[in-house]
Protein backbone atom coordinates (compact mmCIF):
# COMPACT_ATOMS: atom_id res chain seq x y z
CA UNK A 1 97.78 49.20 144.44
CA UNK A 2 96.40 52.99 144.75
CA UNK A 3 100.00 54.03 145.95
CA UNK A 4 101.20 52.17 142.87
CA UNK A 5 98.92 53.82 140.44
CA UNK A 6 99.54 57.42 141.87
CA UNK A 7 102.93 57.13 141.59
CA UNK A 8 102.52 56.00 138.14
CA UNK A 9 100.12 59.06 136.73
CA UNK A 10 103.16 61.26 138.65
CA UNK A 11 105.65 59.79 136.70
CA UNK A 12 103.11 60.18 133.38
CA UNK A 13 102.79 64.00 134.24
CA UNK A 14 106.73 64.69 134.94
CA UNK A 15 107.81 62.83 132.06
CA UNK A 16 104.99 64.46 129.88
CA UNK A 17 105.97 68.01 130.83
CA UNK A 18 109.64 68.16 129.93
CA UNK A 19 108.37 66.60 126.33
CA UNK A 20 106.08 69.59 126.16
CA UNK A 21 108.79 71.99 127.11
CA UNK A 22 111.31 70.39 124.89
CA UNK A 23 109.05 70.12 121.90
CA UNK A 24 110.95 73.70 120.21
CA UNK A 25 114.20 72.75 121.72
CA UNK A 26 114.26 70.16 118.93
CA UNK A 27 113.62 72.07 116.30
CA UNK A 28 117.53 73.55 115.05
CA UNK A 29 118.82 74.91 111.88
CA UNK A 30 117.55 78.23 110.29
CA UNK A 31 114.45 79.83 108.87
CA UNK A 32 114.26 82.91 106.79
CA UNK A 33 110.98 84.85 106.93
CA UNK A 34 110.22 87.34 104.07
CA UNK A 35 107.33 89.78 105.33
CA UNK A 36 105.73 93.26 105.21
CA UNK A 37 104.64 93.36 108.55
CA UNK A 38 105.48 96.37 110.49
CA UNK A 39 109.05 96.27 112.51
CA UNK A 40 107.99 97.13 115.88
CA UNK A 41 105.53 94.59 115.29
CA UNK A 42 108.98 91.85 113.88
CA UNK A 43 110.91 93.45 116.75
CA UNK A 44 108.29 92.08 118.92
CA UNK A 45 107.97 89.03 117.59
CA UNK A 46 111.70 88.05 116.91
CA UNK A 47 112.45 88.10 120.89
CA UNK A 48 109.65 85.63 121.61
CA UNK A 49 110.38 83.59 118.97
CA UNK A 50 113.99 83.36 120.73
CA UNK A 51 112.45 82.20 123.88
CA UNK A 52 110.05 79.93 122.26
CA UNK A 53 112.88 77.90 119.38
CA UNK A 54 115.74 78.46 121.47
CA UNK A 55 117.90 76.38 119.19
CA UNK A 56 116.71 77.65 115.86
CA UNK A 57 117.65 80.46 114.17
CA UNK A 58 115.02 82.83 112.94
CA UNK A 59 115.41 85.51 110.53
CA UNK A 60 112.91 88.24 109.05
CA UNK A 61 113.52 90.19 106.46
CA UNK A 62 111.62 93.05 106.18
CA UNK A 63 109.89 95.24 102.67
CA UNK A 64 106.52 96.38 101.54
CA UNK A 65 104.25 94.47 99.59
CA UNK A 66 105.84 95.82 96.55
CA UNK A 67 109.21 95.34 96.98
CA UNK A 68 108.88 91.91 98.35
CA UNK A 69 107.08 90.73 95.31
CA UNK A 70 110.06 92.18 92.81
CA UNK A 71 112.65 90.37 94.86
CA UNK A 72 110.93 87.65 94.92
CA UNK A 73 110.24 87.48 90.67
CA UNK A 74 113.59 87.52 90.66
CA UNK A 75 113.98 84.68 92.95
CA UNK A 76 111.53 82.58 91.00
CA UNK A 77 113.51 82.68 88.20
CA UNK A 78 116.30 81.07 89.43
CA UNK A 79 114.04 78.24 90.79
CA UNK A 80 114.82 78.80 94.28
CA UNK A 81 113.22 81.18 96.93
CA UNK A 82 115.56 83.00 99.46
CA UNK A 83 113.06 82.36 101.72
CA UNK A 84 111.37 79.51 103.82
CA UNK A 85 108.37 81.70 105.21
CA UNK A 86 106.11 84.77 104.19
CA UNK A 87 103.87 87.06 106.13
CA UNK A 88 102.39 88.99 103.39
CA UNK A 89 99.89 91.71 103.20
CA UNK A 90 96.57 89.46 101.52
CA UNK A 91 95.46 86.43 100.39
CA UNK A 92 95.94 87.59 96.46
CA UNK A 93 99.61 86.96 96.40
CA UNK A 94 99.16 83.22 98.14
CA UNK A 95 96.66 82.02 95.79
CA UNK A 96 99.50 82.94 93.01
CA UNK A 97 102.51 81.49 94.84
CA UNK A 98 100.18 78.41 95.50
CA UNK A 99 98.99 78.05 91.76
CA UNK A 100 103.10 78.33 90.50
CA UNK A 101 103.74 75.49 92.72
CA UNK A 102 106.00 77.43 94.88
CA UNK A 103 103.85 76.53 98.32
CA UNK A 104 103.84 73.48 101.20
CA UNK A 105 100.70 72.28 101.92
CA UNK A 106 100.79 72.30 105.92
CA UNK A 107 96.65 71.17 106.78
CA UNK A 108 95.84 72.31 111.13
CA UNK A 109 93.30 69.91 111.53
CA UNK A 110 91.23 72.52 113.67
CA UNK A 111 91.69 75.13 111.71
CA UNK A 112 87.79 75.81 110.90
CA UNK A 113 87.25 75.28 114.43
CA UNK A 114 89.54 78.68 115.38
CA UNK A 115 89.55 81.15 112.49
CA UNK A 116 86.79 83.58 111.60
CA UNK A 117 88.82 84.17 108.26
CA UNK A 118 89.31 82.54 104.74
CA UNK A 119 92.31 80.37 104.63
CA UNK A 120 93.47 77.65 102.33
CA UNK A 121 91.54 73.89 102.71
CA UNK A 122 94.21 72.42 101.31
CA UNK A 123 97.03 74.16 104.12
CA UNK A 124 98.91 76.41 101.62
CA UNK A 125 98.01 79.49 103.75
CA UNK A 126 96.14 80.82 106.45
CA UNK A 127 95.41 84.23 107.78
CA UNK A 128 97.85 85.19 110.73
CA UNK A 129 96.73 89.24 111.19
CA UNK A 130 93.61 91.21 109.92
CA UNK A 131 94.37 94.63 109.02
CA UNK A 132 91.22 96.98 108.40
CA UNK A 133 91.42 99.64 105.61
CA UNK A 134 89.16 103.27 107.09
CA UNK A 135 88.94 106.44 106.59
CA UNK A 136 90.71 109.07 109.59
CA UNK A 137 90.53 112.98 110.23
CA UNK A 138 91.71 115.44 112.66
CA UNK A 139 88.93 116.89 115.33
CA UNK A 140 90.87 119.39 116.03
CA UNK A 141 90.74 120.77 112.77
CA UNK A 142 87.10 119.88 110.91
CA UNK A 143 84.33 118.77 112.45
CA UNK A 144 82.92 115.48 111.43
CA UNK A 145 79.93 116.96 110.18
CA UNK A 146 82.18 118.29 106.72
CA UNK A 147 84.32 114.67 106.39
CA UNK A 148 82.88 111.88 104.44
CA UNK A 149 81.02 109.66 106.42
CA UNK A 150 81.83 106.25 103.52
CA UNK A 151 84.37 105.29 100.68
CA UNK A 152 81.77 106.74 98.37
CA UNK A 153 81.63 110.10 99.62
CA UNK A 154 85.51 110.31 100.04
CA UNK A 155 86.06 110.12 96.28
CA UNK A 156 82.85 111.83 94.96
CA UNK A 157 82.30 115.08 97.67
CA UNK A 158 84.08 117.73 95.49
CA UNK A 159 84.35 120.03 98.93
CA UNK A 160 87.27 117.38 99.46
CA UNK A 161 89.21 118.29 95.98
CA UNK A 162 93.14 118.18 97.25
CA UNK A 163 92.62 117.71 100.17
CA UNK A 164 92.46 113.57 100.68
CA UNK A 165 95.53 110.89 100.64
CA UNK A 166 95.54 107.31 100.35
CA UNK A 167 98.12 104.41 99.55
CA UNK A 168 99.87 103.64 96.70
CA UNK A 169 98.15 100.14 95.19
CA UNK A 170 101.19 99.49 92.85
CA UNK A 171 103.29 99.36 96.22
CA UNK A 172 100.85 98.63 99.13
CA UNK A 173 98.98 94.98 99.74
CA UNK A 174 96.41 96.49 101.53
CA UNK A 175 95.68 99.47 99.31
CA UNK A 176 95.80 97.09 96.26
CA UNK A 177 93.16 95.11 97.74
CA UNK A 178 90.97 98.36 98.51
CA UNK A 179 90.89 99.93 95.49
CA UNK A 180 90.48 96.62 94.08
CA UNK A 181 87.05 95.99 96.22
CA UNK A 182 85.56 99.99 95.67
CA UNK A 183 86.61 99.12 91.92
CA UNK A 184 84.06 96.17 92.74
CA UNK A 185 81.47 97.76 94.29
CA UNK A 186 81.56 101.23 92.46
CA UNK A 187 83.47 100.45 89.25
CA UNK A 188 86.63 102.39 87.63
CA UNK A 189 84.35 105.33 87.66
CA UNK A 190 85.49 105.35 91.20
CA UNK A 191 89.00 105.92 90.20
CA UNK A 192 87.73 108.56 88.22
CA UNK A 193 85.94 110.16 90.76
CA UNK A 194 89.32 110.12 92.95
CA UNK A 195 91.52 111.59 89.96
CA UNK A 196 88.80 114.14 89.43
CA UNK A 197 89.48 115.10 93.58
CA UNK A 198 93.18 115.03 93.10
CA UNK A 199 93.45 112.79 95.91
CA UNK A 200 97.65 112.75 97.18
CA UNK A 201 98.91 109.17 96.68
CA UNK A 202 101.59 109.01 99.41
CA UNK A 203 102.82 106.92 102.63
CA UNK A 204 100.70 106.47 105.55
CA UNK A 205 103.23 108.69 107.66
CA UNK A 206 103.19 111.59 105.17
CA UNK A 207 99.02 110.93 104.79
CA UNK A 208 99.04 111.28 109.24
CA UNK A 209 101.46 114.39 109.16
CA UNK A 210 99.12 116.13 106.87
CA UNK A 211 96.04 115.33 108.49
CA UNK A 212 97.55 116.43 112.47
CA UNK A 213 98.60 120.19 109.87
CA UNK A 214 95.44 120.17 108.66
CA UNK A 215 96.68 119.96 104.51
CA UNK A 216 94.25 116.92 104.71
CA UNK A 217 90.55 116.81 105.73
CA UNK A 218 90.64 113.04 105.39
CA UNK A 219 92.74 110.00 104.39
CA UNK A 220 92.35 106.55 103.44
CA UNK A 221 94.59 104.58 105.98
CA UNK A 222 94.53 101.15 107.69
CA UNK A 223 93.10 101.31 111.35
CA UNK A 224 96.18 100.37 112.84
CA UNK A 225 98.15 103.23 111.72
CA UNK A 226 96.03 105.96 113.43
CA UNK A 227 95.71 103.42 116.62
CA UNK A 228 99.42 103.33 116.97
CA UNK A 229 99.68 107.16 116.67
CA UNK A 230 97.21 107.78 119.47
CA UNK A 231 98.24 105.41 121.86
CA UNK A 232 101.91 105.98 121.14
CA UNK A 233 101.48 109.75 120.94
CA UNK A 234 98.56 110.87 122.58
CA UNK A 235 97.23 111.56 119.36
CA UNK A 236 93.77 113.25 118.69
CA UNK A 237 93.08 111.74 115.25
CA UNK A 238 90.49 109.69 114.54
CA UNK A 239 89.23 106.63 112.67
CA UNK A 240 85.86 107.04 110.59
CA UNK A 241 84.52 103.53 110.12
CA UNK A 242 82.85 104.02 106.35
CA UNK A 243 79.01 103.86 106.62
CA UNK A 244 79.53 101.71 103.26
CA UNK A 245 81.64 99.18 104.62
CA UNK A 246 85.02 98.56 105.96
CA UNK A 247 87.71 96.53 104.42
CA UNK A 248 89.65 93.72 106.01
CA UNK A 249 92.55 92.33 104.98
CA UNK A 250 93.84 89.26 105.95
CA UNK A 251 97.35 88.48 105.55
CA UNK A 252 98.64 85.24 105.48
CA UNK A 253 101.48 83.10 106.62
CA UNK A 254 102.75 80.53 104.14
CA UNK A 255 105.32 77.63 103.93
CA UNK A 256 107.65 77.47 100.87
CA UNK A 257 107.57 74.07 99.13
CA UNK A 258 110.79 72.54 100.71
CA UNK A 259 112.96 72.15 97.32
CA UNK A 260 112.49 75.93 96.89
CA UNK A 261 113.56 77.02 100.06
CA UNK A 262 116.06 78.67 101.52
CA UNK A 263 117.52 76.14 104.35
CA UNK A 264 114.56 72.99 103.72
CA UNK A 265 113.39 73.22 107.11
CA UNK A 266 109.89 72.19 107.26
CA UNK A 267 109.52 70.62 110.42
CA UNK A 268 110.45 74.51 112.14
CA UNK A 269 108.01 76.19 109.54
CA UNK A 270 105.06 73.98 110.48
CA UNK A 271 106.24 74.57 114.73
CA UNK A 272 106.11 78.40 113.55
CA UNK A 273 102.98 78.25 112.23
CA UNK A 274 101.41 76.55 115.17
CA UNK A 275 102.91 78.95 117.10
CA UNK A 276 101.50 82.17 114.81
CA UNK A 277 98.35 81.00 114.96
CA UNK A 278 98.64 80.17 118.69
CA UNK A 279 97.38 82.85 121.47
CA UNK A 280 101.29 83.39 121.93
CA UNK A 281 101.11 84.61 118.98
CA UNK A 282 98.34 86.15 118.43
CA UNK A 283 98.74 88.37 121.13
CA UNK A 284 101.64 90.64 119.68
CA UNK A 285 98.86 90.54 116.98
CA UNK A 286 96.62 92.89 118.70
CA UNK A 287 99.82 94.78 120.47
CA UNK A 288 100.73 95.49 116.59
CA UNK A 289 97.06 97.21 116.84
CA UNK A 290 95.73 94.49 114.35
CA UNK A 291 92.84 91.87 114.74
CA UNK A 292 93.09 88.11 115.72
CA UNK A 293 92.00 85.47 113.23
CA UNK A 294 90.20 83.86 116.46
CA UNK A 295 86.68 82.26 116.32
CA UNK A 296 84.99 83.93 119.77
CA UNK A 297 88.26 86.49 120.80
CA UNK A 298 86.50 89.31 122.16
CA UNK A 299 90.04 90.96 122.36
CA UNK A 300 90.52 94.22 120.05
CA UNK A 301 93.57 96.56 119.37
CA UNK A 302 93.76 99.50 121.82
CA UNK A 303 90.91 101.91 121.25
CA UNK A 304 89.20 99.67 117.93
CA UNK A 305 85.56 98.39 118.01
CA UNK A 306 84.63 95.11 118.10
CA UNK A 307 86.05 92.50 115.38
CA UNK A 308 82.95 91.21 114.36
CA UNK A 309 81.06 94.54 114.13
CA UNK A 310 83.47 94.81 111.38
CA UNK A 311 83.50 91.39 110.28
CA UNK A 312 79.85 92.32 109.59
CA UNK A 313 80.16 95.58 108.09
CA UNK A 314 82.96 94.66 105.77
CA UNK A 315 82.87 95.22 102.21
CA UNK A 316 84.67 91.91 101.14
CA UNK A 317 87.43 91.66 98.66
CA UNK A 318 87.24 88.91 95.52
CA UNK A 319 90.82 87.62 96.07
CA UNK A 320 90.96 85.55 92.98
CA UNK A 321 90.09 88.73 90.85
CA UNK A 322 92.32 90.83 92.78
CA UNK A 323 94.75 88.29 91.75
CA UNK A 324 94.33 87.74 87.99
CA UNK A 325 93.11 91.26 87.24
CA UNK A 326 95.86 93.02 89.31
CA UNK A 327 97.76 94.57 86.28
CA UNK A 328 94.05 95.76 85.22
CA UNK A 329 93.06 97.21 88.25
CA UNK A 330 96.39 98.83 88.59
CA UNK A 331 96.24 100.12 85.20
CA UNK A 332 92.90 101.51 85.41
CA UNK A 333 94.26 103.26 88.85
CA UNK A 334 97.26 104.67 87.02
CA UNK A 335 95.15 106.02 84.06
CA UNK A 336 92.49 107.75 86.61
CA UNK A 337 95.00 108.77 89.48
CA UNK A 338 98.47 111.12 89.29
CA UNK A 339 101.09 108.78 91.14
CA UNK A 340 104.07 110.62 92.04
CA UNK A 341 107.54 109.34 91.16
């Protein structure tokens, strides 16, 4: 009887293992994944993805924030998304997609149980990445001691007149949803204060060449940006981490309803999902020089601080006003700031 029952939990564990295995060798057909995420970090992900749904056929298709929205208005109007995924920059965009109807609800039963970051109860998107919006300067050029030590100063210290970048936040996710918490904690006088400094509105590569020349005492950049550079290039600049706060940014994965997708392939979303918010995934993640959504990870990007330092630190965004006031907040930038064409 004991040889009996050993052989049968044997046969339990080799029959349960090829299942396992073959779970993603099911899945066939295509997906096509609209994001902003960078394409090192795509590049990345693209050849696991390969390895993980041999048999499907994913696609990204790569613009900023920006751009991704306009081709995707124009989408909407035809009733039909060229899409069947999006990794966007915040939450702001989801809760609008979700409200127009445009979403699949996809509920991970454990999801509370994992992330440390907002996403949707009802499974129309969770956070995937967690980009953190800092200030950065050159040592080898000022001393810290003349930089602004918070968001505040940054705008206000007139020693810094022409000589600070930032984003553009009618182009850039992330920058939209910074200026859209300062404008929340300091008001539009803030944008004031930042058109008064002629802060350069620019790309986060032109904002890093001018800081290593020293045309720039300090910039407003995500983390991961200046990370990248000092790994990758050995680097000397450095992140200031805002004595007012930091900003993190979640950005979200989401699942287009499945009669407004591209190839109605749900069952492959859902696996990529999973498999996004698995530690898989999660570790190209922090190779991309971002933070996990993990409850408890105690891994960081090369060279960062701990995630929920920041976590407590962070200034906090109002997604649903960064959402229904965006043209306002934009407008209010625009009137304040000189945006080069």
């Amino acid at each position: 009887m004991k040889k009996l029952i050993a052989m049968f939990l044997c046969l339990t564990v080799l029959m349960s293992v090829p299942a396992a295995l073959a779970a993603n060798e099911e899945l066939t057909g295509k997906v096509m994944i609209y994001t902003s995420m960078y394409q090192f970090v795509i590049d990345m992900m693209d050849a696991a993805m390969a390895e993980e749904f041999p048999n499907l056929d994913v696609e990204f298709f790569y613009g900023g924030t920006g751009a991704l929205q306009q081709k995707l208005a124009g989408e909407i109007e035809t009733g039909k998304l060229g899409c069947d995924m999006m990794l966007v920059a915040e939450p702001a965009y989801s809760l609008e997609l979700k409200e127009g109807g445009w979403l699949h609800p996809y509920v991970i039963e454990d999801a509370a149980d994992i992330l440390r970051f907002p996403y949707d109860e009802e499974g129309y998107w969770y956070p995937v990445r967690v980009c953190n919006m800092v200030l950065a300067y050159n040592p080898e050029k000022f001393s810290l001691d003349e930089l602004p030590k918070s968001f505040e100063e940054f705008a206000y210290d007139e020693s810094l007149k022409g000589l600070i970048s930032m984003g553009n936040p009618l182009t850039s996710g992330t920058t939209m949803a910074s200026v859209a918490a300062l404008s929340d904690l300091y008001g539009y006088e803030y944008f004031e204060a930042l058109g008064r400094n002629n802060v350069m509105i620019e790309s986060g590569s032109s904002a890093l060449g001018k800081l290593e020349t020293g045309e720039c005492k300090a910039i407003m950049i995500l983390e991961e940006s200046v990370l990248k550079k000092r790994k990758e290039d050995g680097s000397k600049l450095s992140v200031i981490y805002p004595e007012d706060g930091v900003i993190l940014i979640p950005s979200t994965v989401m699942t287009v309803a499945e009669d407004r997708s591209a190839n109605m392939n749900i069952a492959a979303c859902e696996a990529i999902t999973d498999w996004l918010l698995s530690e898989a995934g999660q570790k190209f993640v922090l190779e991309g020089y971002m933070h996990s959504v993990f409850k408890g990870s105690t891994a960081i990007p090369y060279d960062s601080v701990d995630t929920e330092e920041l976590i407590a630190s962070d200034i906090g965004v109002d997604w649903v006003r960064c959402y229904t006031m965006r043209d306002e907040i934009q407008n209010a930038f625009q009137q304040s700031v000189t945006i080069s064409k």
